[in-house]
Protein backbone atom coordinates (compact mmCIF):
# COMPACT_ATOMS: atom_id res chain seq x y z
CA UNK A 1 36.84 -55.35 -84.24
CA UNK A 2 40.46 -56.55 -84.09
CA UNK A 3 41.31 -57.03 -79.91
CA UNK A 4 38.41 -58.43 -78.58
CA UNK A 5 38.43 -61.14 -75.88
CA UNK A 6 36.53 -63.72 -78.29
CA UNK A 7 38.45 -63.10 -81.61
CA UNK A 8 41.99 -64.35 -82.55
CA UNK A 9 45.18 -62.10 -83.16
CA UNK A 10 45.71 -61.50 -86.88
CA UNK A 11 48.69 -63.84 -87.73
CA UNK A 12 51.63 -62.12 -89.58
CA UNK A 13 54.69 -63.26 -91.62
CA UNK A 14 57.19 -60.28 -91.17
CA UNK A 15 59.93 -59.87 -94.02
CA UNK A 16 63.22 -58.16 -95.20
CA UNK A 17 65.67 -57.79 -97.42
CA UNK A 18 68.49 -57.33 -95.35
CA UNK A 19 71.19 -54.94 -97.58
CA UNK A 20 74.02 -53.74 -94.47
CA UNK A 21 72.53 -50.46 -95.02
CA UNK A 22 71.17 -50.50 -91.36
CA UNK A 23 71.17 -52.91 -88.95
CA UNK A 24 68.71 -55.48 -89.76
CA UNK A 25 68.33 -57.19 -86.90
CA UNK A 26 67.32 -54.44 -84.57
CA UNK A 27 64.75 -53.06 -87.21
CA UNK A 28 63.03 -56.40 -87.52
CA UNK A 29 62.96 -56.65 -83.99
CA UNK A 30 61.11 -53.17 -83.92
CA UNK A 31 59.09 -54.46 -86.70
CA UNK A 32 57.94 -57.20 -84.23
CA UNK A 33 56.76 -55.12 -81.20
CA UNK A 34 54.94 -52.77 -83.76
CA UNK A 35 53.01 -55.40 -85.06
CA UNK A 36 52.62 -56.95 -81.50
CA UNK A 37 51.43 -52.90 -80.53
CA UNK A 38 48.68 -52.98 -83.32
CA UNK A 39 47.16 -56.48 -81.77
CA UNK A 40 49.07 -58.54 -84.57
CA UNK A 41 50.26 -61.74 -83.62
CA UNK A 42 54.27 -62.85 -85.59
CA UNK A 43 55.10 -66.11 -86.11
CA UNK A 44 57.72 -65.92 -88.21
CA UNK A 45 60.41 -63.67 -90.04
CA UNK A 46 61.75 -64.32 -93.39
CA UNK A 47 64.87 -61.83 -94.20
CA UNK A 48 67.25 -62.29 -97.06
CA UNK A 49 70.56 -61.03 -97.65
CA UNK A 50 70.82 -59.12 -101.29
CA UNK A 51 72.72 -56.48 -102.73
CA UNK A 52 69.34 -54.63 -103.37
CA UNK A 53 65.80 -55.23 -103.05
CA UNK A 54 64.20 -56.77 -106.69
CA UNK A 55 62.27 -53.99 -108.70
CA UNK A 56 59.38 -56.18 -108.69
CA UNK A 57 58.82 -58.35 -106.27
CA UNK A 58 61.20 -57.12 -103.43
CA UNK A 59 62.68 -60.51 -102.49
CA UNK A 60 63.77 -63.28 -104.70
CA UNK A 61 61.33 -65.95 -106.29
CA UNK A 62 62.67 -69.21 -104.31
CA UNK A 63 62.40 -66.77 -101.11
CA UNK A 64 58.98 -65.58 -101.77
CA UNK A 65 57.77 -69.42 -102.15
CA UNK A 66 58.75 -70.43 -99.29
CA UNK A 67 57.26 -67.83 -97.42
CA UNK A 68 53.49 -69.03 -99.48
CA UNK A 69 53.72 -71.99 -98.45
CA UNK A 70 54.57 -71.15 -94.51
CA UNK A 71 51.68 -68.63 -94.92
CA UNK A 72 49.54 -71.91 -95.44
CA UNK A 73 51.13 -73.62 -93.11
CA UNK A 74 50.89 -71.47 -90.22
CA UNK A 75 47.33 -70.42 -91.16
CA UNK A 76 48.84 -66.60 -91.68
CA UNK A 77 46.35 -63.61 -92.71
CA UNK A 78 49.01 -61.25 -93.95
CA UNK A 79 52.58 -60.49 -94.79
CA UNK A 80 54.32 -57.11 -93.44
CA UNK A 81 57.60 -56.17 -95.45
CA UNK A 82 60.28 -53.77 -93.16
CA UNK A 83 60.20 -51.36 -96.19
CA UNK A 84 58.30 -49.03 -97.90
CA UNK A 85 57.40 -50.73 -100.72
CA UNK A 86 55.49 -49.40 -104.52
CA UNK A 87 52.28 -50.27 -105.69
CA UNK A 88 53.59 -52.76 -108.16
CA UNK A 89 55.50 -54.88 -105.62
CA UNK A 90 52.43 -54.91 -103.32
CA UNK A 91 50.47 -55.95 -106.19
CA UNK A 92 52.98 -58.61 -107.65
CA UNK A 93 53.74 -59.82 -103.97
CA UNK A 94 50.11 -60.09 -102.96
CA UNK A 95 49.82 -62.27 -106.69
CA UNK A 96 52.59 -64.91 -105.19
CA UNK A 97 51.93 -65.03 -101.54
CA UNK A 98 48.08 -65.11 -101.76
CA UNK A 99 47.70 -63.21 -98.79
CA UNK A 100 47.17 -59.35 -98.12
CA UNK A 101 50.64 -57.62 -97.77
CA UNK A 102 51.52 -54.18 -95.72
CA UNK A 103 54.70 -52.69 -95.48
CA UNK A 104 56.30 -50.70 -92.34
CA UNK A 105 54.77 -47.31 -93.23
CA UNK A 106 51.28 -49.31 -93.61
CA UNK A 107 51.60 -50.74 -90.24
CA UNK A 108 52.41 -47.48 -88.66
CA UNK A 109 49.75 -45.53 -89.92
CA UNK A 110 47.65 -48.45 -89.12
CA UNK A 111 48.71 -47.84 -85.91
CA UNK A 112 47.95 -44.16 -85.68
CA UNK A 113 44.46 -44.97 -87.44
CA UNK A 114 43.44 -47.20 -84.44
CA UNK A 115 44.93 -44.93 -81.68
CA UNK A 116 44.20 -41.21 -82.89
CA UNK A 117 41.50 -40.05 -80.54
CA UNK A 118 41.16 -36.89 -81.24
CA UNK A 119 39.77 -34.33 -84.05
CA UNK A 120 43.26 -33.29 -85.32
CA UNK A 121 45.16 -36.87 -84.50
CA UNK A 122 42.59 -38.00 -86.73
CA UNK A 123 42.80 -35.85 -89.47
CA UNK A 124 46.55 -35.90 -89.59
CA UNK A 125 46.56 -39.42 -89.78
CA UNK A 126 43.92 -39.36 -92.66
CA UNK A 127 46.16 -36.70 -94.69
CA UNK A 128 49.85 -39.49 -94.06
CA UNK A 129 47.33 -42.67 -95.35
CA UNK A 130 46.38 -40.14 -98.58
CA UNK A 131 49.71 -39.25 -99.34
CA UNK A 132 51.08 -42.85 -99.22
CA UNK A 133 48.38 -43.77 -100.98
CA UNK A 134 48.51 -41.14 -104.20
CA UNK A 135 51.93 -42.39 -105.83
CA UNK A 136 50.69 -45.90 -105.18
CA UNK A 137 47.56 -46.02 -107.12
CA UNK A 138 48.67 -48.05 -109.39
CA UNK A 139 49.39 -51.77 -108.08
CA UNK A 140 47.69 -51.35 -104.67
CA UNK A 141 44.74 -53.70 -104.35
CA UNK A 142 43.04 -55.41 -100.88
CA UNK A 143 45.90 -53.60 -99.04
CA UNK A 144 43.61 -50.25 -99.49
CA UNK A 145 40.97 -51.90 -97.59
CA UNK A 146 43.55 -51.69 -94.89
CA UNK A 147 43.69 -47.82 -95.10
CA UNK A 148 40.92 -45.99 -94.22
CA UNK A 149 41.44 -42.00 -95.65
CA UNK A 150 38.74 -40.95 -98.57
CA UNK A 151 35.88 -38.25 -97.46
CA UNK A 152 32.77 -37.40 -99.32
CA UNK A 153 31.74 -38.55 -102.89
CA UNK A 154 32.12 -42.04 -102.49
CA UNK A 155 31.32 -44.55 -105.06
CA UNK A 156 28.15 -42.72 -106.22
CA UNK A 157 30.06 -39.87 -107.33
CA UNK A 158 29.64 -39.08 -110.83
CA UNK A 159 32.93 -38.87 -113.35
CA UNK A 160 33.59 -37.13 -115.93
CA UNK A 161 32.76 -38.12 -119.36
CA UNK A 162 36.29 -40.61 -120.65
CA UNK A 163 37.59 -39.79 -117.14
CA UNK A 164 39.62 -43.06 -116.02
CA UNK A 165 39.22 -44.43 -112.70
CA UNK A 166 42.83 -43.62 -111.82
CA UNK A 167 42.60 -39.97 -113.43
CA UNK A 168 39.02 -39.92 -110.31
CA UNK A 169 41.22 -41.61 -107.60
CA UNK A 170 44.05 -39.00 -108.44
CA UNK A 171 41.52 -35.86 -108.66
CA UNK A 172 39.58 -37.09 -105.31
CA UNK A 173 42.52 -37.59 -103.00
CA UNK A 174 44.11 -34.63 -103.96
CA UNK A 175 40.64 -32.88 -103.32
CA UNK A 176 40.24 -34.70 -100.09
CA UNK A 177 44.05 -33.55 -99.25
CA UNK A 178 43.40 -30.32 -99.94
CA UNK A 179 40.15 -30.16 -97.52
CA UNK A 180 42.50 -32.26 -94.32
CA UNK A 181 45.34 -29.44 -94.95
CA UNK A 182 42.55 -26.66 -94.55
CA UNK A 183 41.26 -27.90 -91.44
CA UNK A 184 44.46 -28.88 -90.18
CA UNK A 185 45.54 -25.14 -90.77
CA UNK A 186 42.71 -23.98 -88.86
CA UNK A 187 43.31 -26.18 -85.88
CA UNK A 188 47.47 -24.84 -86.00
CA UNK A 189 45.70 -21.62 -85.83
CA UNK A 190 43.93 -21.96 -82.83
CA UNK A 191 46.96 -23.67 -81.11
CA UNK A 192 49.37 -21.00 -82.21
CA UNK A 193 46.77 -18.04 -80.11
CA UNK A 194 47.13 -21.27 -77.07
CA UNK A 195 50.95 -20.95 -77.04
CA UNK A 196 51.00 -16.81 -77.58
CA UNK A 197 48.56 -17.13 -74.60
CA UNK A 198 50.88 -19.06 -72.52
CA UNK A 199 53.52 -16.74 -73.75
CA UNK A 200 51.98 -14.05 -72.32
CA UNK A 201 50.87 -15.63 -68.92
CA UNK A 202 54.65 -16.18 -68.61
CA UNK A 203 54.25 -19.46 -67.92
CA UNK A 204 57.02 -21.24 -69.25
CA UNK A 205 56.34 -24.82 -71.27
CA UNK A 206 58.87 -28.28 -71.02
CA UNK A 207 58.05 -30.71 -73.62
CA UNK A 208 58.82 -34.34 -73.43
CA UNK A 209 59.96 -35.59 -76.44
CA UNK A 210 62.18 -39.07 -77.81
CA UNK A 211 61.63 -42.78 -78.92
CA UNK A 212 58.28 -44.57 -78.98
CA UNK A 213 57.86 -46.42 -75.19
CA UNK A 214 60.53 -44.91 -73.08
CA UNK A 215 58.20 -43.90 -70.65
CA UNK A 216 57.30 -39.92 -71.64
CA UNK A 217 53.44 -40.21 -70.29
CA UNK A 218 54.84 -42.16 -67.41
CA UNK A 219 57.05 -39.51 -66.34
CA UNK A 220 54.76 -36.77 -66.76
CA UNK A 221 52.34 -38.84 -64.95
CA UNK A 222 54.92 -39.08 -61.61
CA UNK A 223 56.16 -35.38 -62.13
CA UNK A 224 52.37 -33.68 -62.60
CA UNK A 225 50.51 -36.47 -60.19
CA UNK A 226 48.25 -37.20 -63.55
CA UNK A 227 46.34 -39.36 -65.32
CA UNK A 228 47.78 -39.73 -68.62
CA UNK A 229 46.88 -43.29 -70.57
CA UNK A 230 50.76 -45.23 -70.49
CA UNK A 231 51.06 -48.74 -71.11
CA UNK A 232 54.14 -50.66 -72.77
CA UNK A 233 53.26 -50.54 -76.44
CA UNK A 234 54.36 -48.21 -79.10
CA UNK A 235 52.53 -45.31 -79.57
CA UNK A 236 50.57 -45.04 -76.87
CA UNK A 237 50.57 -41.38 -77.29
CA UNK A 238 49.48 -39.96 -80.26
CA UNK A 239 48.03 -36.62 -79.70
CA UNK A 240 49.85 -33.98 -77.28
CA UNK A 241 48.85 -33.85 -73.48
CA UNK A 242 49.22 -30.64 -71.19
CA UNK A 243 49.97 -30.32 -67.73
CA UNK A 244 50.33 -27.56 -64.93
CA UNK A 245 52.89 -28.32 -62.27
CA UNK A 246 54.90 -26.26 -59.58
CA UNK A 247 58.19 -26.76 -59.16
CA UNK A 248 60.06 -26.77 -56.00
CA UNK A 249 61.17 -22.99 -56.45
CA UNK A 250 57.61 -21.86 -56.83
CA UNK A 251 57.37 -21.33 -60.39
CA UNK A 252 54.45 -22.87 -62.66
CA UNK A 253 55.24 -24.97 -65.51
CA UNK A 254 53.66 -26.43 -68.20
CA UNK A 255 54.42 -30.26 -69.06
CA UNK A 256 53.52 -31.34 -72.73
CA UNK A 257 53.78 -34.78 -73.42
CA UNK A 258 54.50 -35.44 -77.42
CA UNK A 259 54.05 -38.32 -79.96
CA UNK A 260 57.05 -40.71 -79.64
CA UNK A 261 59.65 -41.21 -82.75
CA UNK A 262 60.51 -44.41 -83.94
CA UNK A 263 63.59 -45.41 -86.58
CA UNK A 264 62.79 -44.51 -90.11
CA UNK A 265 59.55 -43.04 -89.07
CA UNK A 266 57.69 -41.88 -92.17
CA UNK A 267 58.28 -38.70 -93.94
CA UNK A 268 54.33 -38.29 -94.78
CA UNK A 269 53.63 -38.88 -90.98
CA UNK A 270 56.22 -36.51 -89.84
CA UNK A 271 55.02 -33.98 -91.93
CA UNK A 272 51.72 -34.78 -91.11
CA UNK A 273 52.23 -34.30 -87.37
CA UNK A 274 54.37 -31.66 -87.71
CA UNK A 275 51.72 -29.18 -85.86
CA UNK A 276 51.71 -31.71 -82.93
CA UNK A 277 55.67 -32.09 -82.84
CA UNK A 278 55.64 -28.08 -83.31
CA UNK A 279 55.27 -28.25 -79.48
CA UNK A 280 58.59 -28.68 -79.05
CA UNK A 281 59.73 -25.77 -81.03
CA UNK A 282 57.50 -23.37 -78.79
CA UNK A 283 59.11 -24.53 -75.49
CA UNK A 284 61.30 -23.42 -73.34
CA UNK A 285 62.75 -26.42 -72.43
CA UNK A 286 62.97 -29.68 -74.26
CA UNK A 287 63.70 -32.80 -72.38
CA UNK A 288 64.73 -35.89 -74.42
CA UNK A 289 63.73 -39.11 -72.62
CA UNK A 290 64.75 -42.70 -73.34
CA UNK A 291 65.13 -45.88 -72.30
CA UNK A 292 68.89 -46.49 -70.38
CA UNK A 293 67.69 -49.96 -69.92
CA UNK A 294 67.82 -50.13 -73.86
CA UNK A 295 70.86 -51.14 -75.26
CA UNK A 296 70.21 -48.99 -77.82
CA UNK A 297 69.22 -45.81 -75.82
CA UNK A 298 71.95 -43.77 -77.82
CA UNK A 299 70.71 -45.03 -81.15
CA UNK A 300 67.25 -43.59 -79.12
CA UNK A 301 68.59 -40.48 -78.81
CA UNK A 302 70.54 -40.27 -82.28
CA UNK A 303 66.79 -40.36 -83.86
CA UNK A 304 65.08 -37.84 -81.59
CA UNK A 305 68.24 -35.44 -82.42
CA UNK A 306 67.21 -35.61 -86.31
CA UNK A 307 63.33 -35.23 -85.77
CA UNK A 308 64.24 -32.21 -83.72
CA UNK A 309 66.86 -30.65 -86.02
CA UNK A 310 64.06 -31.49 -88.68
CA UNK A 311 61.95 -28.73 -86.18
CA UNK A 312 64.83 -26.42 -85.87
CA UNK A 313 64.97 -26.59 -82.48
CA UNK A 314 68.68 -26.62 -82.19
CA UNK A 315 68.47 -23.29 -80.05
CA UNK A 316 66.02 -24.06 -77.50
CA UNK A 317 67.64 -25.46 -74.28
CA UNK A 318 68.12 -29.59 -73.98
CA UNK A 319 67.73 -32.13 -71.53
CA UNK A 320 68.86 -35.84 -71.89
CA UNK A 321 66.97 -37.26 -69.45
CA UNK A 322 67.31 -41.42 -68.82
CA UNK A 323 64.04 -43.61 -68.02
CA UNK A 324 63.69 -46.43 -66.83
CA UNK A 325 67.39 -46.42 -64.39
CA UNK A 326 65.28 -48.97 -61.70
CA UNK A 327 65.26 -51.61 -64.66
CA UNK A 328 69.50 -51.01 -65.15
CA UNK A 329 70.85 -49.73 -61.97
CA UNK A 330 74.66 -50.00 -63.17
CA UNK A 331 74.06 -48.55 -66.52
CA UNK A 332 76.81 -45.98 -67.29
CA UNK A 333 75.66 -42.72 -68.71
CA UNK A 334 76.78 -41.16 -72.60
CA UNK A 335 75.93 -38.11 -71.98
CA UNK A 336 78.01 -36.74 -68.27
CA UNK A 337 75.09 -33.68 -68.27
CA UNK A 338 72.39 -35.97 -68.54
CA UNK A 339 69.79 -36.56 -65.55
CA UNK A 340 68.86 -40.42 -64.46
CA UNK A 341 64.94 -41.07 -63.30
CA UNK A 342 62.55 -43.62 -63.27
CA UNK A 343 58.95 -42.84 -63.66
CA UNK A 344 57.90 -46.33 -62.30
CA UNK A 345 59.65 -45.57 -58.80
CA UNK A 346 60.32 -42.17 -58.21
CA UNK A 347 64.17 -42.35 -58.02
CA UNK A 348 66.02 -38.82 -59.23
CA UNK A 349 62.54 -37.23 -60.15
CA UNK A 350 63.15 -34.58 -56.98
CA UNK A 351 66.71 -33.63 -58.93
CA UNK A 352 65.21 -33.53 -61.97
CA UNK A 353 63.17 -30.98 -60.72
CA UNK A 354 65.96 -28.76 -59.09
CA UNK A 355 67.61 -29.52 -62.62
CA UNK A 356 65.06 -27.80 -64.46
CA UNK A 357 64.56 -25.12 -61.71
CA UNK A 358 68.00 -24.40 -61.88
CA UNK A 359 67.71 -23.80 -65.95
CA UNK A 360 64.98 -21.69 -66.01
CA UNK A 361 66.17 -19.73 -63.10
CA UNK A 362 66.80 -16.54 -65.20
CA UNK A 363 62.91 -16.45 -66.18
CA UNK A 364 61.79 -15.48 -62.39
CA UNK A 365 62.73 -14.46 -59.10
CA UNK A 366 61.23 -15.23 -55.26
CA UNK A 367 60.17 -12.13 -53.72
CA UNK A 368 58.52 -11.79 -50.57
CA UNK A 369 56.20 -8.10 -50.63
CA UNK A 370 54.04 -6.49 -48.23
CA UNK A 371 51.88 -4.16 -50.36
CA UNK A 372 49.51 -1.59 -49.36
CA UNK A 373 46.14 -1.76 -48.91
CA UNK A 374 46.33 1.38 -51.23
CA UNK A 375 47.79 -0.21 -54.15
CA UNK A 376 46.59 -3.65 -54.12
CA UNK A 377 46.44 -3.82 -58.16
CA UNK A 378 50.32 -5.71 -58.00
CA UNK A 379 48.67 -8.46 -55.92
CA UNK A 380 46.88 -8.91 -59.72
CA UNK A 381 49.67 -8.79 -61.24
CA UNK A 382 51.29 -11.59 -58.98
CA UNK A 383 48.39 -13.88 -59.77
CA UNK A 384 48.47 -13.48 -63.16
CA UNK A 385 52.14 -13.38 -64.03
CA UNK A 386 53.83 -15.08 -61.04
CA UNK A 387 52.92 -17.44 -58.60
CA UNK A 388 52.01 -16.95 -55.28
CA UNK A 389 52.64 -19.41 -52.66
CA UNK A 390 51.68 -17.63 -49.36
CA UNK A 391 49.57 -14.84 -48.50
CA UNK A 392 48.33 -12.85 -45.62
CA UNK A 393 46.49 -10.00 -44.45
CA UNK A 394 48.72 -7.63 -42.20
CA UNK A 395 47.31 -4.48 -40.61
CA UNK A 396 50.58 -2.68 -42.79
CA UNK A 397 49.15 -4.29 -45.84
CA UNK A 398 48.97 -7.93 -47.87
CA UNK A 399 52.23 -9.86 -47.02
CA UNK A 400 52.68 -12.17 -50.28
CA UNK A 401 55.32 -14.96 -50.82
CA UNK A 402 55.52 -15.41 -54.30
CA UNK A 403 57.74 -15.93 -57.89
CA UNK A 404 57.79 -12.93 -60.37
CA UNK A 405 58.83 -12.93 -63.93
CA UNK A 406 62.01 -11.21 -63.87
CA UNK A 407 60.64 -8.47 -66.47
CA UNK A 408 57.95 -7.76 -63.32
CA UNK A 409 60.47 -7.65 -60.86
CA UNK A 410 61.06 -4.14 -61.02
CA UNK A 411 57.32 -3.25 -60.19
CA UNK A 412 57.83 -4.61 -56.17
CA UNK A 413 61.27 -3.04 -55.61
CA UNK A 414 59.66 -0.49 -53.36
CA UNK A 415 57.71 -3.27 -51.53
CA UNK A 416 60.49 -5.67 -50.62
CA UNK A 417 60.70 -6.82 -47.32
CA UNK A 418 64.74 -6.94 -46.08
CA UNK A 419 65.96 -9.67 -44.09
């Protein structure tokens, strides 16, 4: 087991080809925490400046020495590229360097493989390794040891009579695809008749979304008082967490804390977790968090905006909402709309609050009733639909403090008491 007290960090070589297409030196430096956030330990980069990666070995032969022989010298265990790279450059690379190589979509699903905790995180992460794995067959080697993915048959299974070992591989991971994507449909099922359910309830839904580590589970831990696993790594959070909270005006929300994004995330995994990220689609309110301690909090917020134009959620209402303000006090805001909080102490999280009550004040309306004892079904439909906040028994009839959906409101017209 990789992270135990008596056994030593994996020691990893990370690498580049650095092109101008993006910059380099922030993606290596992202490369670096998620190797650091899946119990690797770096010791050294090796990036090269090309007009294109090589077909075969993705950097240069004099490079690609030099990196062997600092893998002996540094005792390494494997080399991480900041690119998705083919089956044939793993292959030829692994050849040269002598040591098992992963790229950045291996790492992150490595990632997700380790973290995924439940049922569905687990399958979705299973059906990403598959489909990185099936155009790849050719030229992977000890790097599949690295993925887990593969159900039943196994190496018992029978094939066919002339049937290649590729031509198997193909045929069983496209079977074993096939069987995640079934299962996975039933669970989207079950949590499309959750959301119609909260639909119905009227209780409206605010999902957190944005970058990896900017503090989502932290802020839904202050706003909801719960117990949601954070901690300063990437990916924390892998599978969606609910939580019911009040807010100041009396209304009942739901809080749903989502997977975080992270720059040239996978396509595979994206698609993959598409029924977790669906969360957002079905809210009513989105807030994007990140980091405005991070110089790069609009670059944050630049990548969120694609993932969630990738959901078509471009018509749902949108917070920017900036962690973290207790680490960067002075920090000047992009966006003049946007709210500043910080989970850690507490600062703006009361605004916040009367930010979001204030845009989802068209979905319900205080009322304050005294109903009859004679027609004490509404006091029902307050519990179920609204929320009440006081109550008490009068000898004219139940006095009730309380929100109502807006649709309701009509029903306790005749009951209103007038100040």
């Amino acid at each position: 087991m990789r992270g135990t007290v008596l056994e030593e960090k994996e020691k990893v070589i990370l690498l580049a080809a650095d092109t101008g297409e993006f910059d380099r030196e922030r993606s290596m430096a992202e490369l670096w925490a998620l190797a650091e956030s899946n119990d690797m330990e770096p010791v050294a980069q090796v990036v090269q400046k090309r007009d294109r990666p090589d077909g075969a070995t993705y950097l240069g032969e004099g490079r690609l020495e030099e990196t062997r022989q600092l893998c002996v010298d540094l005792e390494v265990q494997a080399c991480i590229f900041d690119d998705e790279l083919t089956g044939v450059q793993i292959r030829n690379l692994e050849k040269i360097l002598e040591v098992p190589v992963m790229d950045r979509t291996m790492l992150i699903l490595e990632i997700f493989a380790n973290r995924a905790t439940t049922n569905e995180g687990k399958l979705q992460t299973e059906l990403a390794q598959l489909h990185y794995r099936l155009p790849r067959l050719i030229g992977l080697g000890s790097s599949l040891s690295r993925q887990g993915g593969g159900g039943g048959g196994g190496a018992g299974a029978r094939r066919g009579a002339g049937e290649s070992k590729l031509e198997y591989d193909r045929r069983h991971i496209r079977r074993r695809i096939d069987a995640l994507q079934e299962k996975l449909d039933e669970i989207q099922v079950r949590r499309a008749q959750t959301r119609r359910s909260r639909q119905k309830n009227g209780v409206p839904v605010i999902s957190l979304v944005g970058y990896t580590n900017v503090g989502k589970s932290s802020l839904l831990n202050r706003i909801c008082d719960a117990e949601i696993f954070a901690q300063d790594m990437l990916f924390a959070t892998l599978d969606p967490t609910a939580r019911k909270t009040t807010l100041p005006s009396g209304l009942e929300v739901i809080f749903v804390d989502t997977v975080g994004f992270v720059s040239r995330l996978p396509h595979n995994l994206v698609e993959a977790f598409k029924s977790t990220l669906e969360e957002a689609a079905y809210s009513d309110l989105i807030l994007k968090v990140c980091d405005l301690s991070d110089e790069e909090a609009a670059t944050q917020l630049e990548i969120t905006d694609q993932v969630l134009a990738e959901l078509e959620c471009s018509d749902i209402p949108q917070l920017v909402v900036y962690n973290k303000s207790d680490a960067a006090p002075d920090a000047l805001l992009f966006d003049s709309g946007a709210m500043k909080v910080s989970a850690a102490t507490g600062q703006g999280i009361d605004a916040l609050l009367d930010r979001i009550d204030t845009i989802l004040a068209d979905r319900v309306r205080m009322v304050e009733v005294l109903l009859p004892y004679n027609d004490l079904s509404l006091s029902g439909l307050l519990r179920a639909n609204g929320t009440v906040i006081e109550e008490e028994y009068r000898a004219e009839g139940l006095y009730c403090r309380a929100t109502v959906r807006r649709e309701d409101f009509h029903r306790f017209v005749p009951y209103l008491i007038q100040k």
